[in-house]
PDB file of N, CA and C in Angstrom:
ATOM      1  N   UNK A   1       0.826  -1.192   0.000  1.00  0.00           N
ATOM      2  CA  UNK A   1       0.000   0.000   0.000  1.00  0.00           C
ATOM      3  C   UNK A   1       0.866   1.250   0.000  1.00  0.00           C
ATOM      4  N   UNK A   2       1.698   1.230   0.783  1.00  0.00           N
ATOM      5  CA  UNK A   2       3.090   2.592   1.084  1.00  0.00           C
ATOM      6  C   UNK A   2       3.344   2.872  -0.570  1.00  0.00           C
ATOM      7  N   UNK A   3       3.135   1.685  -1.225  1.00  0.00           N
ATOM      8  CA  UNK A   3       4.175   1.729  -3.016  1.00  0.00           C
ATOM      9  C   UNK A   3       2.905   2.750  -3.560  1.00  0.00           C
ATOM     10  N   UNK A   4       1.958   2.472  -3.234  1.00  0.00           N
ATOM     11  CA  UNK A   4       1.003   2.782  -4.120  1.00  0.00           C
ATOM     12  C   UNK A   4       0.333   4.025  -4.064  1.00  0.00           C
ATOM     13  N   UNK A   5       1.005   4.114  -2.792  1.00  0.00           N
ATOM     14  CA  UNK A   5       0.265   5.906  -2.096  1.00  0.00           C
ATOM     15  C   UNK A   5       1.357   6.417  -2.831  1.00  0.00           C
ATOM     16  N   UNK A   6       2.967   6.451  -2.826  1.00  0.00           N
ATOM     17  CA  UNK A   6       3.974   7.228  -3.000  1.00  0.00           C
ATOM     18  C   UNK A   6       3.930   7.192  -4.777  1.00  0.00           C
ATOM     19  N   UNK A   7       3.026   6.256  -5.099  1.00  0.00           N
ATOM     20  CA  UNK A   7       3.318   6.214  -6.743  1.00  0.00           C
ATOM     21  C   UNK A   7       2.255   7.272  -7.048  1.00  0.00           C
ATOM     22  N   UNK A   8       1.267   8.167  -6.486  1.00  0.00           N
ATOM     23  CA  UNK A   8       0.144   8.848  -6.692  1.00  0.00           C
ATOM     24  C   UNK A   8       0.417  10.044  -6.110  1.00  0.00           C
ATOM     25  N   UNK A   9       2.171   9.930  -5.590  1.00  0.00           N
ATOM     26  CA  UNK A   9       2.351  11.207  -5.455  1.00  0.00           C
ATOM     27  C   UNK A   9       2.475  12.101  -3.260  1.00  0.00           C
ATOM     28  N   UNK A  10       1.402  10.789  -2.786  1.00  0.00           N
ATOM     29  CA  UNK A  10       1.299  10.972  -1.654  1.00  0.00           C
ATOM     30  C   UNK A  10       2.644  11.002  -0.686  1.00  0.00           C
ATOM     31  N   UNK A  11       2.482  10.649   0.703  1.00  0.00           N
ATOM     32  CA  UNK A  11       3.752  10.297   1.737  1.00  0.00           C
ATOM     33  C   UNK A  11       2.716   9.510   3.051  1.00  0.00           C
ATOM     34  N   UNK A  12       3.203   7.397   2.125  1.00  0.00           N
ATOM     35  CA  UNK A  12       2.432   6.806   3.486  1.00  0.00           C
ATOM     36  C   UNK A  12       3.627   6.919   4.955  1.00  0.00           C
ATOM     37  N   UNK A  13       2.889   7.625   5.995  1.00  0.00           N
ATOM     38  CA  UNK A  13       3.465   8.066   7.258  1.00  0.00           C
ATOM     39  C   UNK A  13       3.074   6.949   7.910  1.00  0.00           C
ATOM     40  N   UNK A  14       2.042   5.864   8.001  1.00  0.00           N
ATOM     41  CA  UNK A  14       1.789   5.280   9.080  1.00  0.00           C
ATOM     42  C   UNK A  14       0.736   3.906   7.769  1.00  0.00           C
ATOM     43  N   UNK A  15       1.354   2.503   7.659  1.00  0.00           N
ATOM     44  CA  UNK A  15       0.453   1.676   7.218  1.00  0.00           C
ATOM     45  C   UNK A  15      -0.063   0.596   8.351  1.00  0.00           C
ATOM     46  N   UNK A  16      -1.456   0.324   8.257  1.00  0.00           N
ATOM     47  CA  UNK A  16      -1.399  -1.057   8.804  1.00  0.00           C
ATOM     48  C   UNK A  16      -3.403  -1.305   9.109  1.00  0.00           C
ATOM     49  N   UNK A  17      -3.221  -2.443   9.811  1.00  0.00           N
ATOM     50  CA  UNK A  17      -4.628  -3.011   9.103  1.00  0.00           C
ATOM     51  C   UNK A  17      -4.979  -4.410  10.284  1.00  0.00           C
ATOM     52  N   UNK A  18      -5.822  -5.053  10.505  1.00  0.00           N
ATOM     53  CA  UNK A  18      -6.372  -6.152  10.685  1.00  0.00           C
ATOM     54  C   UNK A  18      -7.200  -6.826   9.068  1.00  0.00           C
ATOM     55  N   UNK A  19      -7.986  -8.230   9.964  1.00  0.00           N
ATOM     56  CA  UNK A  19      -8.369  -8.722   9.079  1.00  0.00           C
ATOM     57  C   UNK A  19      -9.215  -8.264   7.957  1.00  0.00           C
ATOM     58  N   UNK A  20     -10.264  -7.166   8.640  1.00  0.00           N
ATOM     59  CA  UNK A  20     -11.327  -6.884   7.702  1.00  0.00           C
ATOM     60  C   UNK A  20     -11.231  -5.336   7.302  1.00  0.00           C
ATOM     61  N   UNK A  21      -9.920  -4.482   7.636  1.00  0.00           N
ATOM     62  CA  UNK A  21      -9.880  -3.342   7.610  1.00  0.00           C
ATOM     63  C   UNK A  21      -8.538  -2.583   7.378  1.00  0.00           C
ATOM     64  N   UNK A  22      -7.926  -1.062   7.216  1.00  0.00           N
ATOM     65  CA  UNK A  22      -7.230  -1.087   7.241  1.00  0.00           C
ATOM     66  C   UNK A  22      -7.182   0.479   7.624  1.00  0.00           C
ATOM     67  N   UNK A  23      -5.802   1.186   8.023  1.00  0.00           N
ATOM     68  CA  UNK A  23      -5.854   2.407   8.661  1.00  0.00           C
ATOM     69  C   UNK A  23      -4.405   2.936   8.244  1.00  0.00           C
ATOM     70  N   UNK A  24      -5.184   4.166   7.692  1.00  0.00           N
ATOM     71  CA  UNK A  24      -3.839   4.906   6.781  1.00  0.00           C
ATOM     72  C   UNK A  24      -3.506   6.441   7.625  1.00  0.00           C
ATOM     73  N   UNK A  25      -2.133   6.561   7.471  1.00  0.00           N
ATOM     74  CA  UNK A  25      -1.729   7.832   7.712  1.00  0.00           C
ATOM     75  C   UNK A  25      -1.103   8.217   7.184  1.00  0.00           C
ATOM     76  N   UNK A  26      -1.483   9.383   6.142  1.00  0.00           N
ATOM     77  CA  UNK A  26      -1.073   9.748   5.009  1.00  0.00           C
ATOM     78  C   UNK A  26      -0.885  11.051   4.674  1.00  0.00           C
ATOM     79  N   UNK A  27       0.448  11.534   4.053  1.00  0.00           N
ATOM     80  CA  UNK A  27       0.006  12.842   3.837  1.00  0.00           C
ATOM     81  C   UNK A  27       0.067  13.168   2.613  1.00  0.00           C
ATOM     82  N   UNK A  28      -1.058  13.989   2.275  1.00  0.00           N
ATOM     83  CA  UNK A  28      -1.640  14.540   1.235  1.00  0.00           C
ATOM     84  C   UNK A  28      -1.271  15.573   0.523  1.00  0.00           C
ATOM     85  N   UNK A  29      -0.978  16.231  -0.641  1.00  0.00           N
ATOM     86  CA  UNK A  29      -0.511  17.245  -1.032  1.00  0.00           C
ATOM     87  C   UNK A  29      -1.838  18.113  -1.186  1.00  0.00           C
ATOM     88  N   UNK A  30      -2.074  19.296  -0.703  1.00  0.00           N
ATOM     89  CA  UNK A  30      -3.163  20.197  -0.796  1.00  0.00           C
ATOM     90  C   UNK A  30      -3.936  19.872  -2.566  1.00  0.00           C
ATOM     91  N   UNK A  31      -3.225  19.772  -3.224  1.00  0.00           N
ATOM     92  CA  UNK A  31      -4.120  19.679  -4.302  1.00  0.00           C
ATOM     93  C   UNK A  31      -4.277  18.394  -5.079  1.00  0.00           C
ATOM     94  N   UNK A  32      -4.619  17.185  -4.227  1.00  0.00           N
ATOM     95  CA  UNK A  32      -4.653  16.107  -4.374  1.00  0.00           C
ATOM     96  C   UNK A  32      -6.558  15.946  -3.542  1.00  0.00           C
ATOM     97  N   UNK A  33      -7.242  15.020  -4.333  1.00  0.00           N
ATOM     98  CA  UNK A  33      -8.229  15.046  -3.777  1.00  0.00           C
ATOM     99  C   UNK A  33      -8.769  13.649  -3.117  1.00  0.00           C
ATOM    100  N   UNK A  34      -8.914  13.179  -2.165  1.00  0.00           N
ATOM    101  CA  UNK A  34      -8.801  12.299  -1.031  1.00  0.00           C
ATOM    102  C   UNK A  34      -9.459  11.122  -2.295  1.00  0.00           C
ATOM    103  N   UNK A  35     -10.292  11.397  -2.762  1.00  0.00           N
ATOM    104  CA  UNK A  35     -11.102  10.269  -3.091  1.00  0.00           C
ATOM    105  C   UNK A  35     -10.214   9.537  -4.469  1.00  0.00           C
ATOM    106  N   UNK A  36      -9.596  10.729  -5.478  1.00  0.00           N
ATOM    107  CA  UNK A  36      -9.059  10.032  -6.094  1.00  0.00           C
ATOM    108  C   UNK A  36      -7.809   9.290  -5.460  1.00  0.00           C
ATOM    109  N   UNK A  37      -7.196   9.650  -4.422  1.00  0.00           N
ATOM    110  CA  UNK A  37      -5.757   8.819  -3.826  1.00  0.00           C
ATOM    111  C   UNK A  37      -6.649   7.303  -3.713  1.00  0.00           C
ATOM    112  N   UNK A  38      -7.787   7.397  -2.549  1.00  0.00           N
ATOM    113  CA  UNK A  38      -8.475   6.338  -2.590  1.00  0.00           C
ATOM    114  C   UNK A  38      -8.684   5.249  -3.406  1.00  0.00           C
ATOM    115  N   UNK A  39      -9.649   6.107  -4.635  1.00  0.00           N
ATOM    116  CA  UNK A  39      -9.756   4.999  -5.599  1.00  0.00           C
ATOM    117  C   UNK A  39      -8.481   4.419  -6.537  1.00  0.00           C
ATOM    118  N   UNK A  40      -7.497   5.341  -6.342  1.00  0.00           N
ATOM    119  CA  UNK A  40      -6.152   4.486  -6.989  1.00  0.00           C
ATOM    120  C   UNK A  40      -5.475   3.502  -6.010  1.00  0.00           C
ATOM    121  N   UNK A  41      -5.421   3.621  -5.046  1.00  0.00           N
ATOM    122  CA  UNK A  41      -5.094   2.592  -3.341  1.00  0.00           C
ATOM    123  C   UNK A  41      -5.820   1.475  -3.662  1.00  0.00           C
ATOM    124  N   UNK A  42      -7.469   1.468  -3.738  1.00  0.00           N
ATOM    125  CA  UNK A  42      -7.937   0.721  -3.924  1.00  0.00           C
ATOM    126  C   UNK A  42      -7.552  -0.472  -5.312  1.00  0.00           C
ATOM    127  N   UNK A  43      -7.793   0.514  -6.696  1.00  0.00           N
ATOM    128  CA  UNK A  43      -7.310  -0.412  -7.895  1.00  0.00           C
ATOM    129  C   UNK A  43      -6.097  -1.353  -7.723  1.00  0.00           C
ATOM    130  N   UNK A  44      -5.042  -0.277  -6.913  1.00  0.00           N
ATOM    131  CA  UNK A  44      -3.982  -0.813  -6.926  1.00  0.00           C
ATOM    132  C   UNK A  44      -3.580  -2.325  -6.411  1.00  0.00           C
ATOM    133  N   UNK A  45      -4.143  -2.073  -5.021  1.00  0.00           N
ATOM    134  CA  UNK A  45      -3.451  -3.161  -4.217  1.00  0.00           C
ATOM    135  C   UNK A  45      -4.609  -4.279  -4.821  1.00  0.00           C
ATOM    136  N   UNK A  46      -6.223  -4.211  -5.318  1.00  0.00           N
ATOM    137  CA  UNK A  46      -7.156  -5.145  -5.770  1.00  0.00           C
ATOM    138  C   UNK A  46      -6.404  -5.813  -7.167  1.00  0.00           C
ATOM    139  N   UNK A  47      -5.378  -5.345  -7.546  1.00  0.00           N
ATOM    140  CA  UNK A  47      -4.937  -5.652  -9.114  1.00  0.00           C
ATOM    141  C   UNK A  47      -3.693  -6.899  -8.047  1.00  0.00           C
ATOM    142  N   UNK A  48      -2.909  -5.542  -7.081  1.00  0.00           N
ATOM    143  CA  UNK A  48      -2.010  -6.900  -5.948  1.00  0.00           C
ATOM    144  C   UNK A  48      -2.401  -7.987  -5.919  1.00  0.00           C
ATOM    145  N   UNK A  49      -3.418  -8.143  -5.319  1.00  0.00           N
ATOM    146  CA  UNK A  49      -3.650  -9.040  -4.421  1.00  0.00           C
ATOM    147  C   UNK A  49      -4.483 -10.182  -4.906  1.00  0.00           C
ATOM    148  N   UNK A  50      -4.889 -10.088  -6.121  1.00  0.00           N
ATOM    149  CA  UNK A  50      -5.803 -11.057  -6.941  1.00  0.00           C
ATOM    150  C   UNK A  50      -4.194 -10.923  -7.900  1.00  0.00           C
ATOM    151  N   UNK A  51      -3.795 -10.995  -8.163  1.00  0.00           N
ATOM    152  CA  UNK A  51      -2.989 -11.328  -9.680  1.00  0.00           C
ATOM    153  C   UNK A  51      -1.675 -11.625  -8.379  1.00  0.00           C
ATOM    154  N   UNK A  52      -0.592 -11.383  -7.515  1.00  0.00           N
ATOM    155  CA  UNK A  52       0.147 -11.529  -6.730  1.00  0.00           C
ATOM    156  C   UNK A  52       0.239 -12.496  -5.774  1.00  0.00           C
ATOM    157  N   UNK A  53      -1.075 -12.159  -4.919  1.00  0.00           N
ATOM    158  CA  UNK A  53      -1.203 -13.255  -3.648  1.00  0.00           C
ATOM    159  C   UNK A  53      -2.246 -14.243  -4.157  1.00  0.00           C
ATOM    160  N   UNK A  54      -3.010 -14.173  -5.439  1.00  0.00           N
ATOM    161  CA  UNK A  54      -3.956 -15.090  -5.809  1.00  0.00           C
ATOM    162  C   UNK A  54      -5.340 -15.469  -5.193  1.00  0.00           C
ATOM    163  N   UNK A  55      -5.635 -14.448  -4.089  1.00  0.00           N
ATOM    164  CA  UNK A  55      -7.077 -14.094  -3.875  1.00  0.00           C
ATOM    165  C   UNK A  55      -7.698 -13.663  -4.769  1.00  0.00           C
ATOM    166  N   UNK A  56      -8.169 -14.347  -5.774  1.00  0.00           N
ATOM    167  CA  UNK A  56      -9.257 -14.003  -6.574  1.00  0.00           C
ATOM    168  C   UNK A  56     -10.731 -13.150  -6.365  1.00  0.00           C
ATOM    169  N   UNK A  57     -11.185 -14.145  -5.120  1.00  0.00           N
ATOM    170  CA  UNK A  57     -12.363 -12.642  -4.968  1.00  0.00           C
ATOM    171  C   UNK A  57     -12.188 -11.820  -4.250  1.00  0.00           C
ATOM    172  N   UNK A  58     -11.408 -11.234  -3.994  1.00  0.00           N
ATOM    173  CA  UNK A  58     -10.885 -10.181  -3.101  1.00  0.00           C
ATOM    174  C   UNK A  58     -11.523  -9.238  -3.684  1.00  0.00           C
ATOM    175  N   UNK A  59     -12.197  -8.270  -2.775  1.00  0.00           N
ATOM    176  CA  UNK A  59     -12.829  -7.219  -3.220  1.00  0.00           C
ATOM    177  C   UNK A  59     -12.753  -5.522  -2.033  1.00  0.00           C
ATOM    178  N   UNK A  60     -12.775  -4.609  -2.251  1.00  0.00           N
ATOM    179  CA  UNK A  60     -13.003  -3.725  -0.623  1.00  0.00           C
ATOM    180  C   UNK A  60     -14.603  -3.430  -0.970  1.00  0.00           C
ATOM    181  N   UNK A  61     -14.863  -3.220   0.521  1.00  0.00           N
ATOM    182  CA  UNK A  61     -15.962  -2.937   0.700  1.00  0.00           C
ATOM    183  C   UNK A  61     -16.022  -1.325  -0.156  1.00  0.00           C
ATOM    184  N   UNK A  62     -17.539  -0.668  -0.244  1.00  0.00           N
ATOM    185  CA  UNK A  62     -17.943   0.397  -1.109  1.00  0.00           C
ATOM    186  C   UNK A  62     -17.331   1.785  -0.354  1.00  0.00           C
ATOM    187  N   UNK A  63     -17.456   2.038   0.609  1.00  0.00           N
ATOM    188  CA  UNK A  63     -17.099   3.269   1.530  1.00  0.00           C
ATOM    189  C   UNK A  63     -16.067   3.027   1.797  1.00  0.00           C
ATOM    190  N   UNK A  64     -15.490   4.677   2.583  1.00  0.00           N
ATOM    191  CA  UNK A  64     -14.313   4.732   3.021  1.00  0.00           C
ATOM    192  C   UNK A  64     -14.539   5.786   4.119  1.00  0.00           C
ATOM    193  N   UNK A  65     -13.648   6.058   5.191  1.00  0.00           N
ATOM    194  CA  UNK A  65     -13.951   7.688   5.702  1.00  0.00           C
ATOM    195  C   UNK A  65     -12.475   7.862   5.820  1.00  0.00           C
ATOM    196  N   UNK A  66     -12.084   8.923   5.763  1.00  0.00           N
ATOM    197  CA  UNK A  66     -11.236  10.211   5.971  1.00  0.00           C
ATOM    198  C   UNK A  66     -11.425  11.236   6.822  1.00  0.00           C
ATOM    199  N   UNK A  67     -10.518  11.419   7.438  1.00  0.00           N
ATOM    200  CA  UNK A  67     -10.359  12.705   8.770  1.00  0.00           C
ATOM    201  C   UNK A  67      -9.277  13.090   8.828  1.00  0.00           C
ATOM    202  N   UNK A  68      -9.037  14.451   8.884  1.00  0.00           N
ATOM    203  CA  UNK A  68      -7.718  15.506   8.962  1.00  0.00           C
ATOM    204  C   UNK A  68      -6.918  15.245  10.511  1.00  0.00           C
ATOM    205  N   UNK A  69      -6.035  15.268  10.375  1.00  0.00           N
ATOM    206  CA  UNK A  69      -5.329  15.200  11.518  1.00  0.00           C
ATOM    207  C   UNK A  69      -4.261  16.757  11.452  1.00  0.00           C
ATOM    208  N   UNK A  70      -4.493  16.901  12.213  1.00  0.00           N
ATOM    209  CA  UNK A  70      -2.704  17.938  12.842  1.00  0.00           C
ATOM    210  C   UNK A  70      -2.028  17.737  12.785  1.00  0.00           C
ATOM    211  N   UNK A  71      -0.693  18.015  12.493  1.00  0.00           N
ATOM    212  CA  UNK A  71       0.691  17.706  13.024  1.00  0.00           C
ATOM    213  C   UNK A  71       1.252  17.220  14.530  1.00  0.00           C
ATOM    214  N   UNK A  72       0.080  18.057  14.838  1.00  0.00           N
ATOM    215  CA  UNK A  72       0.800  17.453  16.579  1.00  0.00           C
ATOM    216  C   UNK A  72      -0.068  16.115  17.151  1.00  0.00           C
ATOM    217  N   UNK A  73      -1.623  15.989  16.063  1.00  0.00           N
ATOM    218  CA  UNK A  73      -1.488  14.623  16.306  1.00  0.00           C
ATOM    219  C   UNK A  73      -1.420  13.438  15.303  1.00  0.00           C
ATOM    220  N   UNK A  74      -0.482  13.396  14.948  1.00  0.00           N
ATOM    221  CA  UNK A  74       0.148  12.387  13.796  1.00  0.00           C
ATOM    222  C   UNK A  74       0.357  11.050  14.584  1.00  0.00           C
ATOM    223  N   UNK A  75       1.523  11.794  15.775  1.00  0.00           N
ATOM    224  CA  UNK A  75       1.812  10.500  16.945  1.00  0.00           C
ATOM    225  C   UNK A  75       0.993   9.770  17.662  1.00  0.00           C
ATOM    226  N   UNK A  76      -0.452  10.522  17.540  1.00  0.00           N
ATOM    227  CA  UNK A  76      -1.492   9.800  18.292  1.00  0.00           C
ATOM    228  C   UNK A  76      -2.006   8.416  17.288  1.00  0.00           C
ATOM    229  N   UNK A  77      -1.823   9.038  16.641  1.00  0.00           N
ATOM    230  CA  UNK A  77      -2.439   8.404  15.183  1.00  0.00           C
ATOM    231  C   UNK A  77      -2.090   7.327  14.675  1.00  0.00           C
ATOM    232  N   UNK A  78      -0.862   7.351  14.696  1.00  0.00           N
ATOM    233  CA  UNK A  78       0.504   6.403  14.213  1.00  0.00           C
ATOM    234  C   UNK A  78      -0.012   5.480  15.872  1.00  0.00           C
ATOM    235  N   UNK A  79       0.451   5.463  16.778  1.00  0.00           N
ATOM    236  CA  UNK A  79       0.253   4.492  17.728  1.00  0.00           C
ATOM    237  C   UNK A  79      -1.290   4.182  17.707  1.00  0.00           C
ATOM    238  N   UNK A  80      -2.117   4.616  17.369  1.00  0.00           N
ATOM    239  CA  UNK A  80      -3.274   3.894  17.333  1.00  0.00           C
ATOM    240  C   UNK A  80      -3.606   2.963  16.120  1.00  0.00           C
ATOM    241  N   UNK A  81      -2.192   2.953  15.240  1.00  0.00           N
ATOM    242  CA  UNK A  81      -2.540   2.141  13.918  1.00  0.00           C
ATOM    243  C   UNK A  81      -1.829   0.995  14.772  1.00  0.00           C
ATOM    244  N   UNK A  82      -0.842   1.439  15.085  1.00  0.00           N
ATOM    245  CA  UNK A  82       0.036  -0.129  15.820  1.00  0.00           C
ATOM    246  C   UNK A  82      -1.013  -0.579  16.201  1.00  0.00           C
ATOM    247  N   UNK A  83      -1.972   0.037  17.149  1.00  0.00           N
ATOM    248  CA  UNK A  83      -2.334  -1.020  18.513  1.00  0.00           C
ATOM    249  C   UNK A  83      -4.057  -1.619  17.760  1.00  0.00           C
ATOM    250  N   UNK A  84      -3.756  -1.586  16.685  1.00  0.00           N
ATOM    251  CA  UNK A  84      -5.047  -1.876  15.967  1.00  0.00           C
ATOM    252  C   UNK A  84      -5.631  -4.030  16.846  1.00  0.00           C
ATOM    253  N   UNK A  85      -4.764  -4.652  16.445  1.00  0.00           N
ATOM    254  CA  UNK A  85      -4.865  -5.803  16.834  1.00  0.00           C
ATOM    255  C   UNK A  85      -5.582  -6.063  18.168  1.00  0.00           C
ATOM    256  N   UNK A  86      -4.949  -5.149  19.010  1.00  0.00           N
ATOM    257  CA  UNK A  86      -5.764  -5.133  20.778  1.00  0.00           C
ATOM    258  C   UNK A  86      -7.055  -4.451  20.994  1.00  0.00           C
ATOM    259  N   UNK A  87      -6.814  -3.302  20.097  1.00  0.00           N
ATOM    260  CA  UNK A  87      -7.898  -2.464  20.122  1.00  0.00           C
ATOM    261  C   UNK A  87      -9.445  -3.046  19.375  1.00  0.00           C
ATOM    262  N   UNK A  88      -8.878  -4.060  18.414  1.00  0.00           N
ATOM    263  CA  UNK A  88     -10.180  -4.898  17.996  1.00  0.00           C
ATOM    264  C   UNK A  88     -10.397  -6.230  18.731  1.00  0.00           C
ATOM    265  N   UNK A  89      -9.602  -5.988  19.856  1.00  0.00           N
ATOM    266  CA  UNK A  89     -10.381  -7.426  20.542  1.00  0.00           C
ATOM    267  C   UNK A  89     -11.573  -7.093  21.314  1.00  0.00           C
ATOM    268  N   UNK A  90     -11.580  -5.632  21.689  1.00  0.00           N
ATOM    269  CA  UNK A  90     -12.766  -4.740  22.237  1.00  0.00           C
ATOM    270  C   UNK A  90     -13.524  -4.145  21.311  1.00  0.00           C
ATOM    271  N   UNK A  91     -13.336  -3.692  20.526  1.00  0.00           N
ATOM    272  CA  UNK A  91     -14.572  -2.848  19.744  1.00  0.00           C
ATOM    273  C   UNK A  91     -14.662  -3.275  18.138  1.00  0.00           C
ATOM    274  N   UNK A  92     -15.350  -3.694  17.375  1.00  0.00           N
ATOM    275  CA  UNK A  92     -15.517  -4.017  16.394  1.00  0.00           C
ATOM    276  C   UNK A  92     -15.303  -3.423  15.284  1.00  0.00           C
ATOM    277  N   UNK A  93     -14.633  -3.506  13.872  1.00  0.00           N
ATOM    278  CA  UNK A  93     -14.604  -2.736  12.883  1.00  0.00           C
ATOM    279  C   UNK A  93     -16.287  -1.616  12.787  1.00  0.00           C
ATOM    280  N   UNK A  94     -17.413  -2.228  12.621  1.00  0.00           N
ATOM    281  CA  UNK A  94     -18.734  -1.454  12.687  1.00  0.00           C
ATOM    282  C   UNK A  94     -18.367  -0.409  13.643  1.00  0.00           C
ATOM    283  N   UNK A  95     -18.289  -0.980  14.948  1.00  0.00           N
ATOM    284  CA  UNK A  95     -18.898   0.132  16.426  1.00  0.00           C
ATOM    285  C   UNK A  95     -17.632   0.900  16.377  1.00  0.00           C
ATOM    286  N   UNK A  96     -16.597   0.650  15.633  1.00  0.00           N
ATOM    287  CA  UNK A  96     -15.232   1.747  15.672  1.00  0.00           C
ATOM    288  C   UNK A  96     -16.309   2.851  14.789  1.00  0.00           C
ATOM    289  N   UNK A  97     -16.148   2.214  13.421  1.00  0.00           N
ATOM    290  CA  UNK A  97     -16.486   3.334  12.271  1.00  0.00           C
ATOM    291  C   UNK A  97     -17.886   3.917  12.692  1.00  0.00           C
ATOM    292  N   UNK A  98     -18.513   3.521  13.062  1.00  0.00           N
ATOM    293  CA  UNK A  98     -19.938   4.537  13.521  1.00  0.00           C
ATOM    294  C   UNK A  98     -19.379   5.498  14.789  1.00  0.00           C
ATOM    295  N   UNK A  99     -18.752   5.060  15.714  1.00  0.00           N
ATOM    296  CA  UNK A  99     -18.724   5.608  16.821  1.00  0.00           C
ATOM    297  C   UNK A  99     -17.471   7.073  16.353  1.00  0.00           C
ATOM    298  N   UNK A 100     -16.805   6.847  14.877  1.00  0.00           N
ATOM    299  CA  UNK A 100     -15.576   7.683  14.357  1.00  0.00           C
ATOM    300  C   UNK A 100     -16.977   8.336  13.613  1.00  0.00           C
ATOM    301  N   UNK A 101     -17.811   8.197  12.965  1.00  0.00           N
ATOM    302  CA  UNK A 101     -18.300   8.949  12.073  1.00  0.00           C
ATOM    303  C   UNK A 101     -19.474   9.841  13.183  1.00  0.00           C
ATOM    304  N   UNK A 102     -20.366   9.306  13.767  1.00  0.00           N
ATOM    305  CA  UNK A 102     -20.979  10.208  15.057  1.00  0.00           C
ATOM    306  C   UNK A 102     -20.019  11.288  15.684  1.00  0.00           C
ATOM    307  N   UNK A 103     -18.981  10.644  16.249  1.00  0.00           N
ATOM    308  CA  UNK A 103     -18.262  11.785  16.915  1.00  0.00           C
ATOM    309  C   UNK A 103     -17.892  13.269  15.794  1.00  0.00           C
ATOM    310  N   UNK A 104     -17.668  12.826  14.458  1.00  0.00           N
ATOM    311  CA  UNK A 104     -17.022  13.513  13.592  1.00  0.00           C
ATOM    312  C   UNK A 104     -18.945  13.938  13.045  1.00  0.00           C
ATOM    313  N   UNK A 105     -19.862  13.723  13.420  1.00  0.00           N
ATOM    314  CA  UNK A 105     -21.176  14.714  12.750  1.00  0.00           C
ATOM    315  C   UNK A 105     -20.881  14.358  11.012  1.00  0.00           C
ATOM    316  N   UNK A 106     -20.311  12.827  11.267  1.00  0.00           N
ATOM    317  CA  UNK A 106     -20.478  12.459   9.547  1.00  0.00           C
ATOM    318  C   UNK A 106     -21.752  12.156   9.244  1.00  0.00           C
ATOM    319  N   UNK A 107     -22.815  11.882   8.106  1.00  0.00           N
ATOM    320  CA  UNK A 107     -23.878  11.141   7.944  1.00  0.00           C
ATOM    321  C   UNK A 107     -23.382  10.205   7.330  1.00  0.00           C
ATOM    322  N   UNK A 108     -23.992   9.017   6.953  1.00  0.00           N
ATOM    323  CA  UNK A 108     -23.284   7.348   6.876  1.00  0.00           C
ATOM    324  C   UNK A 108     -24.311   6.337   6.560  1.00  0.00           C
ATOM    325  N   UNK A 109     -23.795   5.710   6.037  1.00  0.00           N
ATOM    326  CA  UNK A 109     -25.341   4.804   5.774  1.00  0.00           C
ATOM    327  C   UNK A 109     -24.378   2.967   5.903  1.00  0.00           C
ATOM    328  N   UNK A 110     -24.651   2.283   6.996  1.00  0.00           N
ATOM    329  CA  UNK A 110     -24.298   1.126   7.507  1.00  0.00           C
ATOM    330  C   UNK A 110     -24.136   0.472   6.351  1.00  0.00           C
ATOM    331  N   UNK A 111     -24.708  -0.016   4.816  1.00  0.00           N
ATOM    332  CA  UNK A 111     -24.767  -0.855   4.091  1.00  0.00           C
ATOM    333  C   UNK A 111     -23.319  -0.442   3.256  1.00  0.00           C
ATOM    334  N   UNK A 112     -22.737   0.373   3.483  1.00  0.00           N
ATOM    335  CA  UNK A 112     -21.133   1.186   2.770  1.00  0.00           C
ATOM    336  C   UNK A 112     -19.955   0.295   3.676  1.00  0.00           C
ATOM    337  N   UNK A 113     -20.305  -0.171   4.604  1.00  0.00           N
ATOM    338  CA  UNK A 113     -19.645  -0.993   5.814  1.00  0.00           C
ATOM    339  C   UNK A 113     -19.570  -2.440   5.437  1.00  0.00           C
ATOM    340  N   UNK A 114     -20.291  -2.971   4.924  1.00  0.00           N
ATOM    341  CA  UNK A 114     -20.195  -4.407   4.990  1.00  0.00           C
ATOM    342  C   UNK A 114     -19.816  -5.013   3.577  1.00  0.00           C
TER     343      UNK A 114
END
């Protein structure tokens, strides 16, 4: 994923993921627009990972969310990608992303999730 952000121009600062998900920290060049980095991340690693690792139906789910971070909290950010593994033995990919999109006054529609 790091290859594929830096080939679109980006800077991956922080990769990593569990089974059903994954959590980027990335920085963006002001005139880069989130969704296209996205949908090239996406093509990219779906072209990986079916033609490479030979998961054929590998697919990502339809949605995505995005949130700005600060500089001063990058470090928060970055250690909360590490601790992804522990942190989902308590709260679920769903009750993370609803409970990230409520706090953030996103609107959302559950069927973009699964």
């Amino acid at each position: 994923m790091g290859g594929a952000i830096r080939t679109e121009g980006a800077v991956p600062l922080k990769v990593g993921g569990v089974e059903d998900h994954v959590h980027l920290l990335v920085g963006i060049p002001s005139t880069m627009a989130v969704a296209d980095l996205v949908r090239e991340i996406k093509k990219t690693t779906t072209k990986f990972v079916r033609d490479d690792i030979a998961i054929k139906d590998f697919r990502w789910q339809e949605g995505y969310a995005a949130f700005t971070v600060s500089h001063e909290r990058c470090g928060n950010v970055d250690r909360y990608i590490d601790r992804q593994a522990a942190h989902h033995r308590k709260k679920s990919f769903l009750e993370e992303i609803e409970e990230l999109l409520r706090y953030n006054d996103m609107e959302y529609h559950p069927r973009d999730w699964e």
